[in-house]
PDB file of N, CA and C in Angstrom:
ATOM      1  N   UNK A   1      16.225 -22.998 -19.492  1.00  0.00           N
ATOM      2  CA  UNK A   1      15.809 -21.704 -20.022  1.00  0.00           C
ATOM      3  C   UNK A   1      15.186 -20.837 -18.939  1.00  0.00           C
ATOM      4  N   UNK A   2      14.875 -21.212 -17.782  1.00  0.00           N
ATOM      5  CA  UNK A   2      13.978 -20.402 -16.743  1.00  0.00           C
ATOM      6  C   UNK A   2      14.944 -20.069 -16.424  1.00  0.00           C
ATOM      7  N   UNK A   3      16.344 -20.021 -16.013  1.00  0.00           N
ATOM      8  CA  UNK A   3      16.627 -19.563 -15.057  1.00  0.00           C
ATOM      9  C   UNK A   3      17.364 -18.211 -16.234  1.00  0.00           C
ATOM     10  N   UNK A   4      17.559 -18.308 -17.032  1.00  0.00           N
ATOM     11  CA  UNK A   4      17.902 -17.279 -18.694  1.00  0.00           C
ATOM     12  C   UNK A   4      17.369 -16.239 -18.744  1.00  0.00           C
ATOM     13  N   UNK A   5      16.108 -16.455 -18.344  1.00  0.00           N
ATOM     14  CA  UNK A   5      14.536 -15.666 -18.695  1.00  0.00           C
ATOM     15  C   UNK A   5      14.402 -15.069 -17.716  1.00  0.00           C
ATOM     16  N   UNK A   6      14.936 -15.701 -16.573  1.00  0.00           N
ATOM     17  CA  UNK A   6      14.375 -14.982 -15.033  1.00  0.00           C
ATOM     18  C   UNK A   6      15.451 -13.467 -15.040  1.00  0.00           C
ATOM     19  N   UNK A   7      16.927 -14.154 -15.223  1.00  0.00           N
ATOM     20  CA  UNK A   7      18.285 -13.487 -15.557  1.00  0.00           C
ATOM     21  C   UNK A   7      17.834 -12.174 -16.669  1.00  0.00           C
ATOM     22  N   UNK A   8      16.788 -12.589 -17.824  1.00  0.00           N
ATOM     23  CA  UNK A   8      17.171 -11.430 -18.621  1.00  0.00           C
ATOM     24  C   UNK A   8      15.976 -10.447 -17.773  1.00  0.00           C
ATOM     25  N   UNK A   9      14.646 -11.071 -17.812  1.00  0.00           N
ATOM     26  CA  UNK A   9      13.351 -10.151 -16.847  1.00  0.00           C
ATOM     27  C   UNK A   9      14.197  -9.541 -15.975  1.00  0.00           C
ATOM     28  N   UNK A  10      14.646  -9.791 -15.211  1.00  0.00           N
ATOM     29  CA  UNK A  10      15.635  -8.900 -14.116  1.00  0.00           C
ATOM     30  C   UNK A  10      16.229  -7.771 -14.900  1.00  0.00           C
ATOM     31  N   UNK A  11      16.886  -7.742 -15.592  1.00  0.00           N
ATOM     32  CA  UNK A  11      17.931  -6.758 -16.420  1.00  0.00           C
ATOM     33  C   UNK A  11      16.904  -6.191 -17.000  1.00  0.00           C
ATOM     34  N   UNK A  12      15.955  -6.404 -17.833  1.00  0.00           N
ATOM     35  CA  UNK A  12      14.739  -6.000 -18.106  1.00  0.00           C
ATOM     36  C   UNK A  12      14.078  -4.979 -17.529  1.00  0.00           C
ATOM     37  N   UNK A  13      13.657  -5.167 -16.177  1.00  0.00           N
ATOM     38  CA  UNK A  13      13.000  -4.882 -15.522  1.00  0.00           C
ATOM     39  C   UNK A  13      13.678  -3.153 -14.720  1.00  0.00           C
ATOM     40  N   UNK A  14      15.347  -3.829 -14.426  1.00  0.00           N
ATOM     41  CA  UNK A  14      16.292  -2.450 -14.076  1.00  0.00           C
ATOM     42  C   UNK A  14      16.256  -2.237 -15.407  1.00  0.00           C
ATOM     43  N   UNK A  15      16.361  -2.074 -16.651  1.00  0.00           N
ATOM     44  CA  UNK A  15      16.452  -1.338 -17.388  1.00  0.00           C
ATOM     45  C   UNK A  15      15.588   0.084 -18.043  1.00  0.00           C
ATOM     46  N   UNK A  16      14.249  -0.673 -17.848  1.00  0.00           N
ATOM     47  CA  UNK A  16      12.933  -0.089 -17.610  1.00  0.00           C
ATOM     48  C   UNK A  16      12.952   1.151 -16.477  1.00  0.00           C
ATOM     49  N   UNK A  17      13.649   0.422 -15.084  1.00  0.00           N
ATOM     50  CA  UNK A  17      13.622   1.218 -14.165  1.00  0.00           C
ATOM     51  C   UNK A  17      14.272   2.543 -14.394  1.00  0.00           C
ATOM     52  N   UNK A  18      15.401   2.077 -14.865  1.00  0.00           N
ATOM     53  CA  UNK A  18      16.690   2.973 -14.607  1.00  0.00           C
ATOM     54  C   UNK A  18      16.875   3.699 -16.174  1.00  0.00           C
ATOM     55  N   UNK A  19      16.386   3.684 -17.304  1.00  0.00           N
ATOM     56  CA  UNK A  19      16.116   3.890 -18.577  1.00  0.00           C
ATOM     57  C   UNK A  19      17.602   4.256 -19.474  1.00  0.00           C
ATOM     58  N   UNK A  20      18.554   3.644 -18.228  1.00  0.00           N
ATOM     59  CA  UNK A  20      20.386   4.182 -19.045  1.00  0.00           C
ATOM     60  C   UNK A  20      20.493   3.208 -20.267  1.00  0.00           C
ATOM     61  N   UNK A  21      20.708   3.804 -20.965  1.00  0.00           N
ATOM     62  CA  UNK A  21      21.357   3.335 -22.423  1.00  0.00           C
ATOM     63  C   UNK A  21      21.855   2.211 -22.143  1.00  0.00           C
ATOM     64  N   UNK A  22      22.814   2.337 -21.410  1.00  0.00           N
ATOM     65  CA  UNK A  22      24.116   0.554 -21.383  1.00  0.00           C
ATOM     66  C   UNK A  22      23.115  -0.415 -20.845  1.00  0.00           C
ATOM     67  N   UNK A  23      22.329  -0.211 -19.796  1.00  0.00           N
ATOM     68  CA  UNK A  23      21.549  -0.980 -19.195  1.00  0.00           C
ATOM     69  C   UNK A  23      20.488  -1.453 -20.628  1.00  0.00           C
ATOM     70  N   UNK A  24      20.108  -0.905 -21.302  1.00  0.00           N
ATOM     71  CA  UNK A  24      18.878  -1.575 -22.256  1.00  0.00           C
ATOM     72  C   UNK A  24      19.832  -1.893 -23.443  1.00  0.00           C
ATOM     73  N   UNK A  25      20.929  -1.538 -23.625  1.00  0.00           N
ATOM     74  CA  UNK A  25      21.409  -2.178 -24.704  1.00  0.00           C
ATOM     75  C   UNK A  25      22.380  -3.783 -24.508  1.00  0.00           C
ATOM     76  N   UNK A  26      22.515  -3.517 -23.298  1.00  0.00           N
ATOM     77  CA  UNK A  26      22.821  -4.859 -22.690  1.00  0.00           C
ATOM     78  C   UNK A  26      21.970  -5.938 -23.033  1.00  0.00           C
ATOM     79  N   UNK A  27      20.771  -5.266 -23.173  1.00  0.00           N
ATOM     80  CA  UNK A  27      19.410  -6.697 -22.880  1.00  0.00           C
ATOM     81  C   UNK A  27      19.546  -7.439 -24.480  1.00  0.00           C
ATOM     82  N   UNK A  28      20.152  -6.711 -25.362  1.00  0.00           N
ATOM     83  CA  UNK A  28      19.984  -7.072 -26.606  1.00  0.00           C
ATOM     84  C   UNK A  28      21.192  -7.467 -27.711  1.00  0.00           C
ATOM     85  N   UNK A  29      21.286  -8.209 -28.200  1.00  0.00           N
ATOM     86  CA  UNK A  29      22.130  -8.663 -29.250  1.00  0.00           C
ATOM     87  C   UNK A  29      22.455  -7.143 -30.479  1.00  0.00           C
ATOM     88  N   UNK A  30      23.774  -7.173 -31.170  1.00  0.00           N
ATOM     89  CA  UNK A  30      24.141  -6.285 -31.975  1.00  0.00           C
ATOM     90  C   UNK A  30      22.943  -6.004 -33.232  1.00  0.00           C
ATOM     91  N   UNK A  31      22.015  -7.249 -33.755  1.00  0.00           N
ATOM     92  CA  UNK A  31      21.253  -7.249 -34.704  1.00  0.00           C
ATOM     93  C   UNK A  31      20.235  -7.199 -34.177  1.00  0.00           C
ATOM     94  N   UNK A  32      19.575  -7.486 -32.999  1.00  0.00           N
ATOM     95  CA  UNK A  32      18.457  -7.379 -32.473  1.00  0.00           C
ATOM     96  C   UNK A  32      17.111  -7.084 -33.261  1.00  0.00           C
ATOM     97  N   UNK A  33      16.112  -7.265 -33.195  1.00  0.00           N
ATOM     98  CA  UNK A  33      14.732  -6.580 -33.519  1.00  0.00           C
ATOM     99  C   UNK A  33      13.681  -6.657 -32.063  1.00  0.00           C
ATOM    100  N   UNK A  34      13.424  -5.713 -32.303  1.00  0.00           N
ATOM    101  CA  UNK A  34      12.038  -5.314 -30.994  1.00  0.00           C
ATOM    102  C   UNK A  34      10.909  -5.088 -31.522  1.00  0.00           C
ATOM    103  N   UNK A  35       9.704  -5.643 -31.552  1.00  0.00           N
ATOM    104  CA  UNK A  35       8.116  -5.501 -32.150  1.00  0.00           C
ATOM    105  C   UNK A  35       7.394  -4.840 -31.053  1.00  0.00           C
ATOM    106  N   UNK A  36       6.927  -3.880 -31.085  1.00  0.00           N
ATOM    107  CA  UNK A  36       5.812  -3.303 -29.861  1.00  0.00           C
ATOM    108  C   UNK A  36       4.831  -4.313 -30.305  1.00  0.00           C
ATOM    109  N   UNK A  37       4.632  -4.748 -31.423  1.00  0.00           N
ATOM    110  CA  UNK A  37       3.503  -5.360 -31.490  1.00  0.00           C
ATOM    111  C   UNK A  37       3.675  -6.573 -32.393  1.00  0.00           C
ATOM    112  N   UNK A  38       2.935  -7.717 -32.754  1.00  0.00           N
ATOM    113  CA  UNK A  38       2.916  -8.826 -33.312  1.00  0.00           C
ATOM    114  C   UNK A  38       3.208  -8.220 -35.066  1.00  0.00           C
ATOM    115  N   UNK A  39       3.762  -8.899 -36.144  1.00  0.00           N
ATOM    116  CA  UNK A  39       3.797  -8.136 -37.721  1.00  0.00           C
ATOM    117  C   UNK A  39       3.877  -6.815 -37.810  1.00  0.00           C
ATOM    118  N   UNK A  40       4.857  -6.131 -36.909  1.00  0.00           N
ATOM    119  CA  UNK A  40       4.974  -4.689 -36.733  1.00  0.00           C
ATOM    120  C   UNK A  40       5.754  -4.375 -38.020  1.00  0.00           C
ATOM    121  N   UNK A  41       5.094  -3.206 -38.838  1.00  0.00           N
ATOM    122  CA  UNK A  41       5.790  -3.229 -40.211  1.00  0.00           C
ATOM    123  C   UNK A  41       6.854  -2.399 -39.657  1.00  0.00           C
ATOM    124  N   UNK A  42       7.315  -1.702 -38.626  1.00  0.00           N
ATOM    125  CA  UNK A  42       8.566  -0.908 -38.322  1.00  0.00           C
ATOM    126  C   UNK A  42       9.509  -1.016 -37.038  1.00  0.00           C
ATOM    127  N   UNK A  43       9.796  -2.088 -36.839  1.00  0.00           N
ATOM    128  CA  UNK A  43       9.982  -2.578 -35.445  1.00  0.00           C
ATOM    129  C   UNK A  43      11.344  -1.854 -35.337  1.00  0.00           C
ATOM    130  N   UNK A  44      11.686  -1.910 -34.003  1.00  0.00           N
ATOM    131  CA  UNK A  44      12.831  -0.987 -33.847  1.00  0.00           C
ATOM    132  C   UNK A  44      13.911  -2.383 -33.833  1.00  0.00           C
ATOM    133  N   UNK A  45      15.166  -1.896 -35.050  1.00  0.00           N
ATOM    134  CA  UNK A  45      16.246  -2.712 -35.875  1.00  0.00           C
ATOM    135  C   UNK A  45      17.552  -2.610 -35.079  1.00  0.00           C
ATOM    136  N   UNK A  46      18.323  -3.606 -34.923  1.00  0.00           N
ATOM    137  CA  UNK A  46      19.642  -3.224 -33.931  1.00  0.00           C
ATOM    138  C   UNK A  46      19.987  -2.394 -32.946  1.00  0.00           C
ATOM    139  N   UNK A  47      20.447  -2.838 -31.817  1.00  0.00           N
ATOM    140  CA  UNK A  47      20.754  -2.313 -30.709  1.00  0.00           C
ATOM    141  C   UNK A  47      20.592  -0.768 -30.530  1.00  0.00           C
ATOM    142  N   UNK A  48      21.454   0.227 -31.799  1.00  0.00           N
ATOM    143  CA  UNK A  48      21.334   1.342 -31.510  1.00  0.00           C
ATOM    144  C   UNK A  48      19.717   2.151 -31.301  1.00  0.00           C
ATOM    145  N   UNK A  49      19.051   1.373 -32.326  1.00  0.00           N
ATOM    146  CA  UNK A  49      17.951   2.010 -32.472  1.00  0.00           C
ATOM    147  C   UNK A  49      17.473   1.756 -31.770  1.00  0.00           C
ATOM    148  N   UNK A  50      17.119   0.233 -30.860  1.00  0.00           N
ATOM    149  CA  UNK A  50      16.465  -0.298 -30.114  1.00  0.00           C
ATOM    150  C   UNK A  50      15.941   0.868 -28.325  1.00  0.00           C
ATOM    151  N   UNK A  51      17.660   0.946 -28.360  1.00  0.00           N
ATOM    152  CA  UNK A  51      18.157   1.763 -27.168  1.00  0.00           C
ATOM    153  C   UNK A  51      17.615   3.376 -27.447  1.00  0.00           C
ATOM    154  N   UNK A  52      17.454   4.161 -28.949  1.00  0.00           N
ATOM    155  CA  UNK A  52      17.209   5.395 -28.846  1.00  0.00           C
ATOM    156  C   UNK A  52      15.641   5.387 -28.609  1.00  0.00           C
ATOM    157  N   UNK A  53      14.975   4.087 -29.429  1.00  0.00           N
ATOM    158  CA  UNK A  53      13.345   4.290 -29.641  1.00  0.00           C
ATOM    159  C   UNK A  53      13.033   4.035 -28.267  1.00  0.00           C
ATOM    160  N   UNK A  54      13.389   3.416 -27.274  1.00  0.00           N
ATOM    161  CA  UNK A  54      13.062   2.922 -25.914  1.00  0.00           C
ATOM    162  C   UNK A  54      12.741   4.287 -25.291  1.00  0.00           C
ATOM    163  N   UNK A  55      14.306   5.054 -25.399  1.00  0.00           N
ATOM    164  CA  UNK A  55      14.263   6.346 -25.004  1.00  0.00           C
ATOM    165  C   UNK A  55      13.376   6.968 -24.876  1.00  0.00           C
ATOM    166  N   UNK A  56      13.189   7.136 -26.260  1.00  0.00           N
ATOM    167  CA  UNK A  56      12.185   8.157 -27.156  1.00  0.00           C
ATOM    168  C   UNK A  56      10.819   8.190 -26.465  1.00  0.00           C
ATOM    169  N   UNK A  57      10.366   6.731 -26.020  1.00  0.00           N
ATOM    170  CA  UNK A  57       9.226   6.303 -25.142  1.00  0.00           C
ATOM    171  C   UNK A  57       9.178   6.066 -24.542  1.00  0.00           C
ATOM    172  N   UNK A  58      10.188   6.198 -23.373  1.00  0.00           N
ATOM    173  CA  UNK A  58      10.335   5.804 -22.202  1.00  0.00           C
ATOM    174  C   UNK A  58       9.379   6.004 -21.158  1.00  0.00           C
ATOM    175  N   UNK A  59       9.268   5.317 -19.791  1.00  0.00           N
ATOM    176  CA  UNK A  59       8.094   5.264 -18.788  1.00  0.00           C
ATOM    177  C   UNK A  59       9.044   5.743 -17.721  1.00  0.00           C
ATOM    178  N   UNK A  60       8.555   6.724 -16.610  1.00  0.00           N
ATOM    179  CA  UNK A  60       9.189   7.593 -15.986  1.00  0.00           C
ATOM    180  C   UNK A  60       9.108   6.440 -13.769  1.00  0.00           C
ATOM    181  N   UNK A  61      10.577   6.024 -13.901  1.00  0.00           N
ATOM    182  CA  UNK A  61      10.379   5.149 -12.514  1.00  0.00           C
ATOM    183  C   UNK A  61       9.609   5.569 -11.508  1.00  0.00           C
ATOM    184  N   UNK A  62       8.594   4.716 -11.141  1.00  0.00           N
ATOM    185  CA  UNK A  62       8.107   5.360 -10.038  1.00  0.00           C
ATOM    186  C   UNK A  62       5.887   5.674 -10.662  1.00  0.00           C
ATOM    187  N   UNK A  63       6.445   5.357 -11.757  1.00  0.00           N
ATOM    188  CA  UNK A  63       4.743   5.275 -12.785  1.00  0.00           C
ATOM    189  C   UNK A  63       4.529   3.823 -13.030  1.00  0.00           C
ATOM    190  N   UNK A  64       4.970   2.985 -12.527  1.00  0.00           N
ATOM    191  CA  UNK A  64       3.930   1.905 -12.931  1.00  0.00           C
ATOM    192  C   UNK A  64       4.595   0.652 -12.230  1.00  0.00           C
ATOM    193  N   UNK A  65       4.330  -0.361 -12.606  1.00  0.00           N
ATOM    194  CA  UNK A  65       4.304  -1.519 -11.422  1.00  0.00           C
ATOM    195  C   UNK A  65       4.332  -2.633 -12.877  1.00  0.00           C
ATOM    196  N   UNK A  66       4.813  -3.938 -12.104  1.00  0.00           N
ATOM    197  CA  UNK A  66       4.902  -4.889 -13.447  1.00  0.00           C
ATOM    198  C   UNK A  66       5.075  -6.287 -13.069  1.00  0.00           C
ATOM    199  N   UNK A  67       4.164  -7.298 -13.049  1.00  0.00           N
ATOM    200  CA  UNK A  67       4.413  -8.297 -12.935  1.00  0.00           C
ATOM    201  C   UNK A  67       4.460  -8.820 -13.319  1.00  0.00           C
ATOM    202  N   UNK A  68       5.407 -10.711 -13.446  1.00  0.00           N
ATOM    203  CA  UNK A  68       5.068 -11.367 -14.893  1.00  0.00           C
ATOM    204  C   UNK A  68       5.383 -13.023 -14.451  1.00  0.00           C
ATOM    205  N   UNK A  69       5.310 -13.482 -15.186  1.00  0.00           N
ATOM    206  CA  UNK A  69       5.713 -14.822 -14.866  1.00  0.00           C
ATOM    207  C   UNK A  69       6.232 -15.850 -16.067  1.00  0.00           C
ATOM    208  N   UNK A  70       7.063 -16.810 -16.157  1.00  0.00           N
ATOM    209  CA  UNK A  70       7.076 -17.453 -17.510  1.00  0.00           C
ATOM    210  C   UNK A  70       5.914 -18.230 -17.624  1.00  0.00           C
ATOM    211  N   UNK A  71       5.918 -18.472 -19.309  1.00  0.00           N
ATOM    212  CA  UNK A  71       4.988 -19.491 -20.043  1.00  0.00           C
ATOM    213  C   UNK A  71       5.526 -20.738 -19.990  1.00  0.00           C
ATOM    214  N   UNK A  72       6.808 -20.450 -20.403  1.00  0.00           N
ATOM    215  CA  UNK A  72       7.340 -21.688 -21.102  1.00  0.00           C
ATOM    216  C   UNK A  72       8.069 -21.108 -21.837  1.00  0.00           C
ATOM    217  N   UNK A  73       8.696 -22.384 -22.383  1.00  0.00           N
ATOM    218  CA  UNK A  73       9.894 -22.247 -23.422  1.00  0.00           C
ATOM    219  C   UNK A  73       9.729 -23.085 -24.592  1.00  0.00           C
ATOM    220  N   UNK A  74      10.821 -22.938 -25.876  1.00  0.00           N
ATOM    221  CA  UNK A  74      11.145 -23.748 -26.488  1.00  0.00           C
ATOM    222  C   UNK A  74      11.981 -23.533 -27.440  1.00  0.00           C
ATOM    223  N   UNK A  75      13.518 -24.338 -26.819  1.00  0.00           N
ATOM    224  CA  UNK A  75      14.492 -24.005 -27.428  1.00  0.00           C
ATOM    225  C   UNK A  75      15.100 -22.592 -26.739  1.00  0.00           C
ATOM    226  N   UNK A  76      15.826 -21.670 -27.835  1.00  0.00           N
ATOM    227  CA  UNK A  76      15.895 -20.604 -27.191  1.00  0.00           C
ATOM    228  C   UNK A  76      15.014 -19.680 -27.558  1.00  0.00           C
ATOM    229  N   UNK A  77      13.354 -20.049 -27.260  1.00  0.00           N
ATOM    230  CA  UNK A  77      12.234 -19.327 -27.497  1.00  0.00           C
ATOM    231  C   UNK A  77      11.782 -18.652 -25.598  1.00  0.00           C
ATOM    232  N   UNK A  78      11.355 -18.014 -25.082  1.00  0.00           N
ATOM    233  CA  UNK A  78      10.752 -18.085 -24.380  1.00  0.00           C
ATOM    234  C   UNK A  78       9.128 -16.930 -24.172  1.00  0.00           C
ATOM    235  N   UNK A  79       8.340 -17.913 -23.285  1.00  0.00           N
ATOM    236  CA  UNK A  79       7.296 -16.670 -23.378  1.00  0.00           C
ATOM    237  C   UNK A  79       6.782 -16.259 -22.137  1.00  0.00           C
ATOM    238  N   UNK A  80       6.465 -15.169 -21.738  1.00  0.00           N
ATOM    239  CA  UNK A  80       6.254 -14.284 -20.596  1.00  0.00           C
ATOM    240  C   UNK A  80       5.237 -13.790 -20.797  1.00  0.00           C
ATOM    241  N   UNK A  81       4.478 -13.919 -20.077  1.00  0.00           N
ATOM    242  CA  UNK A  81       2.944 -13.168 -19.353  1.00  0.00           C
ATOM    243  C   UNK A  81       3.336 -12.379 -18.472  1.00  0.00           C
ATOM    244  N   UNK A  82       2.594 -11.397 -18.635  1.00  0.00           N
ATOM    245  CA  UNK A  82       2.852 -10.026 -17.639  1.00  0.00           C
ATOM    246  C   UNK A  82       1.807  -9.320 -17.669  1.00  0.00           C
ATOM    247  N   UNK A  83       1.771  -8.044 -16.553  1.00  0.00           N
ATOM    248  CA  UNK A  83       0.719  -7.526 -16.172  1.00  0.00           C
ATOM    249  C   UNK A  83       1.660  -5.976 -16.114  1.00  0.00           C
ATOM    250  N   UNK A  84       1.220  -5.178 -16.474  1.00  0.00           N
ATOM    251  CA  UNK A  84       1.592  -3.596 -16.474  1.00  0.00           C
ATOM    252  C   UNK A  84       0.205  -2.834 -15.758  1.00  0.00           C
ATOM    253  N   UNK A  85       0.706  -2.436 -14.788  1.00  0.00           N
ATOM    254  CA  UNK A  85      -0.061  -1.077 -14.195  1.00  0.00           C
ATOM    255  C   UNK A  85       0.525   0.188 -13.856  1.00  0.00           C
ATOM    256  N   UNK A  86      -0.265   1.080 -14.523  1.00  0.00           N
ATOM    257  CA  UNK A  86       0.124   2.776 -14.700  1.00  0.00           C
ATOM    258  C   UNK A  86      -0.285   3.395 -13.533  1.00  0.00           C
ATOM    259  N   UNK A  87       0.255   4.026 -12.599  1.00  0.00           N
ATOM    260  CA  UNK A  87       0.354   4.537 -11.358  1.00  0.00           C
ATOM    261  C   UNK A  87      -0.626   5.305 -11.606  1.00  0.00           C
ATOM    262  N   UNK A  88      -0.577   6.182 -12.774  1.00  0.00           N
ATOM    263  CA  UNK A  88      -1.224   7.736 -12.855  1.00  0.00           C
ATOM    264  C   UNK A  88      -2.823   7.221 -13.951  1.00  0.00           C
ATOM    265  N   UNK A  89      -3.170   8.427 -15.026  1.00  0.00           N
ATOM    266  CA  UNK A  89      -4.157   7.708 -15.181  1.00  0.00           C
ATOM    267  C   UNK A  89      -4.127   7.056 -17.070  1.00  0.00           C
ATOM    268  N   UNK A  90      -3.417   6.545 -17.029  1.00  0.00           N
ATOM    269  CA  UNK A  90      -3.244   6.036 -18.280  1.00  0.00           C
ATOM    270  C   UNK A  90      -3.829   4.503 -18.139  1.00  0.00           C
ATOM    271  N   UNK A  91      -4.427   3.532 -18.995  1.00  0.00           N
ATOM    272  CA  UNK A  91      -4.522   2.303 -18.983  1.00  0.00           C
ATOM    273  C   UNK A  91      -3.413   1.478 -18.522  1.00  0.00           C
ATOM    274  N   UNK A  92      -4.008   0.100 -17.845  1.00  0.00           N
ATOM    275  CA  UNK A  92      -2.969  -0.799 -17.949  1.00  0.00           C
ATOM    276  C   UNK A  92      -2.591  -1.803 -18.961  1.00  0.00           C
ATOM    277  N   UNK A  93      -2.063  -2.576 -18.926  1.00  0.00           N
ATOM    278  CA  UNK A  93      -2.452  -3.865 -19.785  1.00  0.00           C
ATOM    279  C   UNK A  93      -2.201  -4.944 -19.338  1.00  0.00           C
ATOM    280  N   UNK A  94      -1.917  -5.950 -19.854  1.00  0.00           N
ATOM    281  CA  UNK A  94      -1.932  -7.202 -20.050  1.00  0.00           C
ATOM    282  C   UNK A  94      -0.934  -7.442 -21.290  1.00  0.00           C
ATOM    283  N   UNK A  95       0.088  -8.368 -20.815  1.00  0.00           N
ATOM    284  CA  UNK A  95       0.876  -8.509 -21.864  1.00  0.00           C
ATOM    285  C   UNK A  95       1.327  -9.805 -21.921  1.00  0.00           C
ATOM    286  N   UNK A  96       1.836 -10.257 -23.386  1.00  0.00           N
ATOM    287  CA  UNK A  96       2.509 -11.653 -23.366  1.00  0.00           C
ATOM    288  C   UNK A  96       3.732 -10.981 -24.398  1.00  0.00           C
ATOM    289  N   UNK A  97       5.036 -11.635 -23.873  1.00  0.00           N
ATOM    290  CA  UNK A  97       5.999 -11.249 -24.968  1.00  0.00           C
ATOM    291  C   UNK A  97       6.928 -12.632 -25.661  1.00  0.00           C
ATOM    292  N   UNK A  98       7.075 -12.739 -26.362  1.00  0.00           N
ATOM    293  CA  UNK A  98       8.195 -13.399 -26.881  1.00  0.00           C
ATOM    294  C   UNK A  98       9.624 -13.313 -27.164  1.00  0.00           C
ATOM    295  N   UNK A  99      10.400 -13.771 -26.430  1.00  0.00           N
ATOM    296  CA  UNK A  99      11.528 -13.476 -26.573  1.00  0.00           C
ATOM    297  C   UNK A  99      13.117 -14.235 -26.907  1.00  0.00           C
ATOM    298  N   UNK A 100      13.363 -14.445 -28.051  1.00  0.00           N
ATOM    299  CA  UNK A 100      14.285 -15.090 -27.898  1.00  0.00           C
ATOM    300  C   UNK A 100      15.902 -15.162 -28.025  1.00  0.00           C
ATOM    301  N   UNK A 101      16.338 -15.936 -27.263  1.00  0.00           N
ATOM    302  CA  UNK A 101      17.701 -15.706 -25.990  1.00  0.00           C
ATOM    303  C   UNK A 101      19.247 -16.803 -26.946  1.00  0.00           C
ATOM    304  N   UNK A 102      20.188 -15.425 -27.236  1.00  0.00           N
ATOM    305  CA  UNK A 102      21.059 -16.123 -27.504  1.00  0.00           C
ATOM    306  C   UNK A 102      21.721 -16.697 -26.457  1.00  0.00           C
ATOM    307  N   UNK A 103      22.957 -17.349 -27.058  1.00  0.00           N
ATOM    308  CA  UNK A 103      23.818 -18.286 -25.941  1.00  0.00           C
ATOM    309  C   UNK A 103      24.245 -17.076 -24.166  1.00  0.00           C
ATOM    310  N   UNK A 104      24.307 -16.369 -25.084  1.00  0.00           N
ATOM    311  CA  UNK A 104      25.007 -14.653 -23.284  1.00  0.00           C
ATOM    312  C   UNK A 104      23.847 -14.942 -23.212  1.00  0.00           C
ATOM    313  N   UNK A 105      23.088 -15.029 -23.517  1.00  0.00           N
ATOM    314  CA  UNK A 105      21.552 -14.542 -22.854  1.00  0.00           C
ATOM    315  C   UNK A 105      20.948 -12.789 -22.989  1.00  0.00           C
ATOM    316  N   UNK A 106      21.521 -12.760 -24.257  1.00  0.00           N
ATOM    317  CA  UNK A 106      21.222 -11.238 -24.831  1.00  0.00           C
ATOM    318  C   UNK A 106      19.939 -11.436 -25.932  1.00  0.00           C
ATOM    319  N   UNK A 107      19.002 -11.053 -26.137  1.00  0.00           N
ATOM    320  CA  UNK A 107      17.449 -11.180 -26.991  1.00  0.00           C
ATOM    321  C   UNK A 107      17.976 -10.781 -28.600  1.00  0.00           C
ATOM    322  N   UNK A 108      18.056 -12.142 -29.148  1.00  0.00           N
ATOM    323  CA  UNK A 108      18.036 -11.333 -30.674  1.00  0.00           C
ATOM    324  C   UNK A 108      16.681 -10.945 -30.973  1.00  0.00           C
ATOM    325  N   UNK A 109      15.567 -11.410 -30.591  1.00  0.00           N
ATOM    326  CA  UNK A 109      14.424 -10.696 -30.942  1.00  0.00           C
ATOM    327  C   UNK A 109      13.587 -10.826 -29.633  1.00  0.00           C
ATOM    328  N   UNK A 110      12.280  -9.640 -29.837  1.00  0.00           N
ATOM    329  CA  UNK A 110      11.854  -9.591 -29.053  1.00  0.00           C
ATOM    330  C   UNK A 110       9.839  -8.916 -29.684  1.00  0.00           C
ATOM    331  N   UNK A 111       9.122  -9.822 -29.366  1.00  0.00           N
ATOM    332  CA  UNK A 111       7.917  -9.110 -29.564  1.00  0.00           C
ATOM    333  C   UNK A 111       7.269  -9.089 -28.753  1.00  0.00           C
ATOM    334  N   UNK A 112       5.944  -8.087 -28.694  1.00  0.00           N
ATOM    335  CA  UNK A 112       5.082  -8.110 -27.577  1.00  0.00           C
ATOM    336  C   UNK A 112       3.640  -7.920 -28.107  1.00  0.00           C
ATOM    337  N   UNK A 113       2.680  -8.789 -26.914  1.00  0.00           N
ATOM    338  CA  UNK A 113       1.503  -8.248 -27.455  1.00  0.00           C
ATOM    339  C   UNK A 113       0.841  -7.578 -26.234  1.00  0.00           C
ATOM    340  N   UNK A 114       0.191  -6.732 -26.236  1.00  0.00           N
ATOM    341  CA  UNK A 114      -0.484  -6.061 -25.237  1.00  0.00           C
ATOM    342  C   UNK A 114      -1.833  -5.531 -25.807  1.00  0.00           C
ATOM    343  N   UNK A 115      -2.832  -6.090 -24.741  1.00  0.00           N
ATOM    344  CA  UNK A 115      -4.101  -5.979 -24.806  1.00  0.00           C
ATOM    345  C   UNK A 115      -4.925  -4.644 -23.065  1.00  0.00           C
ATOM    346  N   UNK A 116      -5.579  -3.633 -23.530  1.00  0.00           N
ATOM    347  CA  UNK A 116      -5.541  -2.781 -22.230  1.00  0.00           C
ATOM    348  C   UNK A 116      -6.561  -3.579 -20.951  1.00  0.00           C
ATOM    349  N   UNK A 117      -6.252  -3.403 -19.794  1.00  0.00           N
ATOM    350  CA  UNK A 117      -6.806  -4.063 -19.021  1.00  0.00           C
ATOM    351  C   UNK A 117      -8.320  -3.587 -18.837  1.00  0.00           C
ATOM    352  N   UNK A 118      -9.145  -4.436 -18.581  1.00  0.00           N
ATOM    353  CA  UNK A 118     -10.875  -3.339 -17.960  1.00  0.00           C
ATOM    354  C   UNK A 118     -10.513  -3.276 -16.869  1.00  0.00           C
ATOM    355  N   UNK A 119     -10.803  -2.450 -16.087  1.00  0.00           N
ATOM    356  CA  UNK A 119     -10.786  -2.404 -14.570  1.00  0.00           C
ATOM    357  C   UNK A 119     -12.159  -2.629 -14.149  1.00  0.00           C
TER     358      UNK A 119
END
């Protein structure tokens, strides 16, 4: 599974960068769900939406920095610790996500939790 996880964080990571549609809809399965947050009563539902709401909120390349590392796995579960820092003056955070990886290695789901950093 690490080397799955490393494979999707990468695509992830250019997708973020590069904010093109094909690139973030790649990252995700046709049914997909995405949680900004843990019991999100409105999480963004299948690929299309996934790809417009990303949009919609997108982070502009060149604003922030991102590091992460795996937790672990289990099964096709995996979990990622990460660190987000905002170039300009918005908070950072601290994040852990969950993500889990069909057989392509496309995310039928995906949640995150993010807590803001103290500096």
């Amino acid at each position: 599974m690490t080397d799955a996880i490393r494979q999707w964080m990468d695509k992830y990571i250019a997708a973020w960068t590069t904010n093109d549609p094909e690139d973030i809809g790649a990252l995700f399965t046709e049914e997909a769900v995405y949680a900004t947050r843990p019991y999100d009563p409105d999480p963004w539902r299948g690929r299309e939406q996934i790809v417009e709401r990303w949009i919609g909120s997108a982070d502009q390349p060149g604003d922030w920095r991102f590091e992460w590392s795996p937790l672990g796995s289990d099964g096709d579960l995996a979990f990622v610790q990460g660190r987000t820092t905002y170039l300009d003056d918005r908070p950072s955070y601290e994040n852990l996500w969950v993500i889990r990886l069909d057989s392509d290695g496309r995310a039928s789901s995906f949640t995150e939790w993010f807590m803001e950093r103290e500096v």
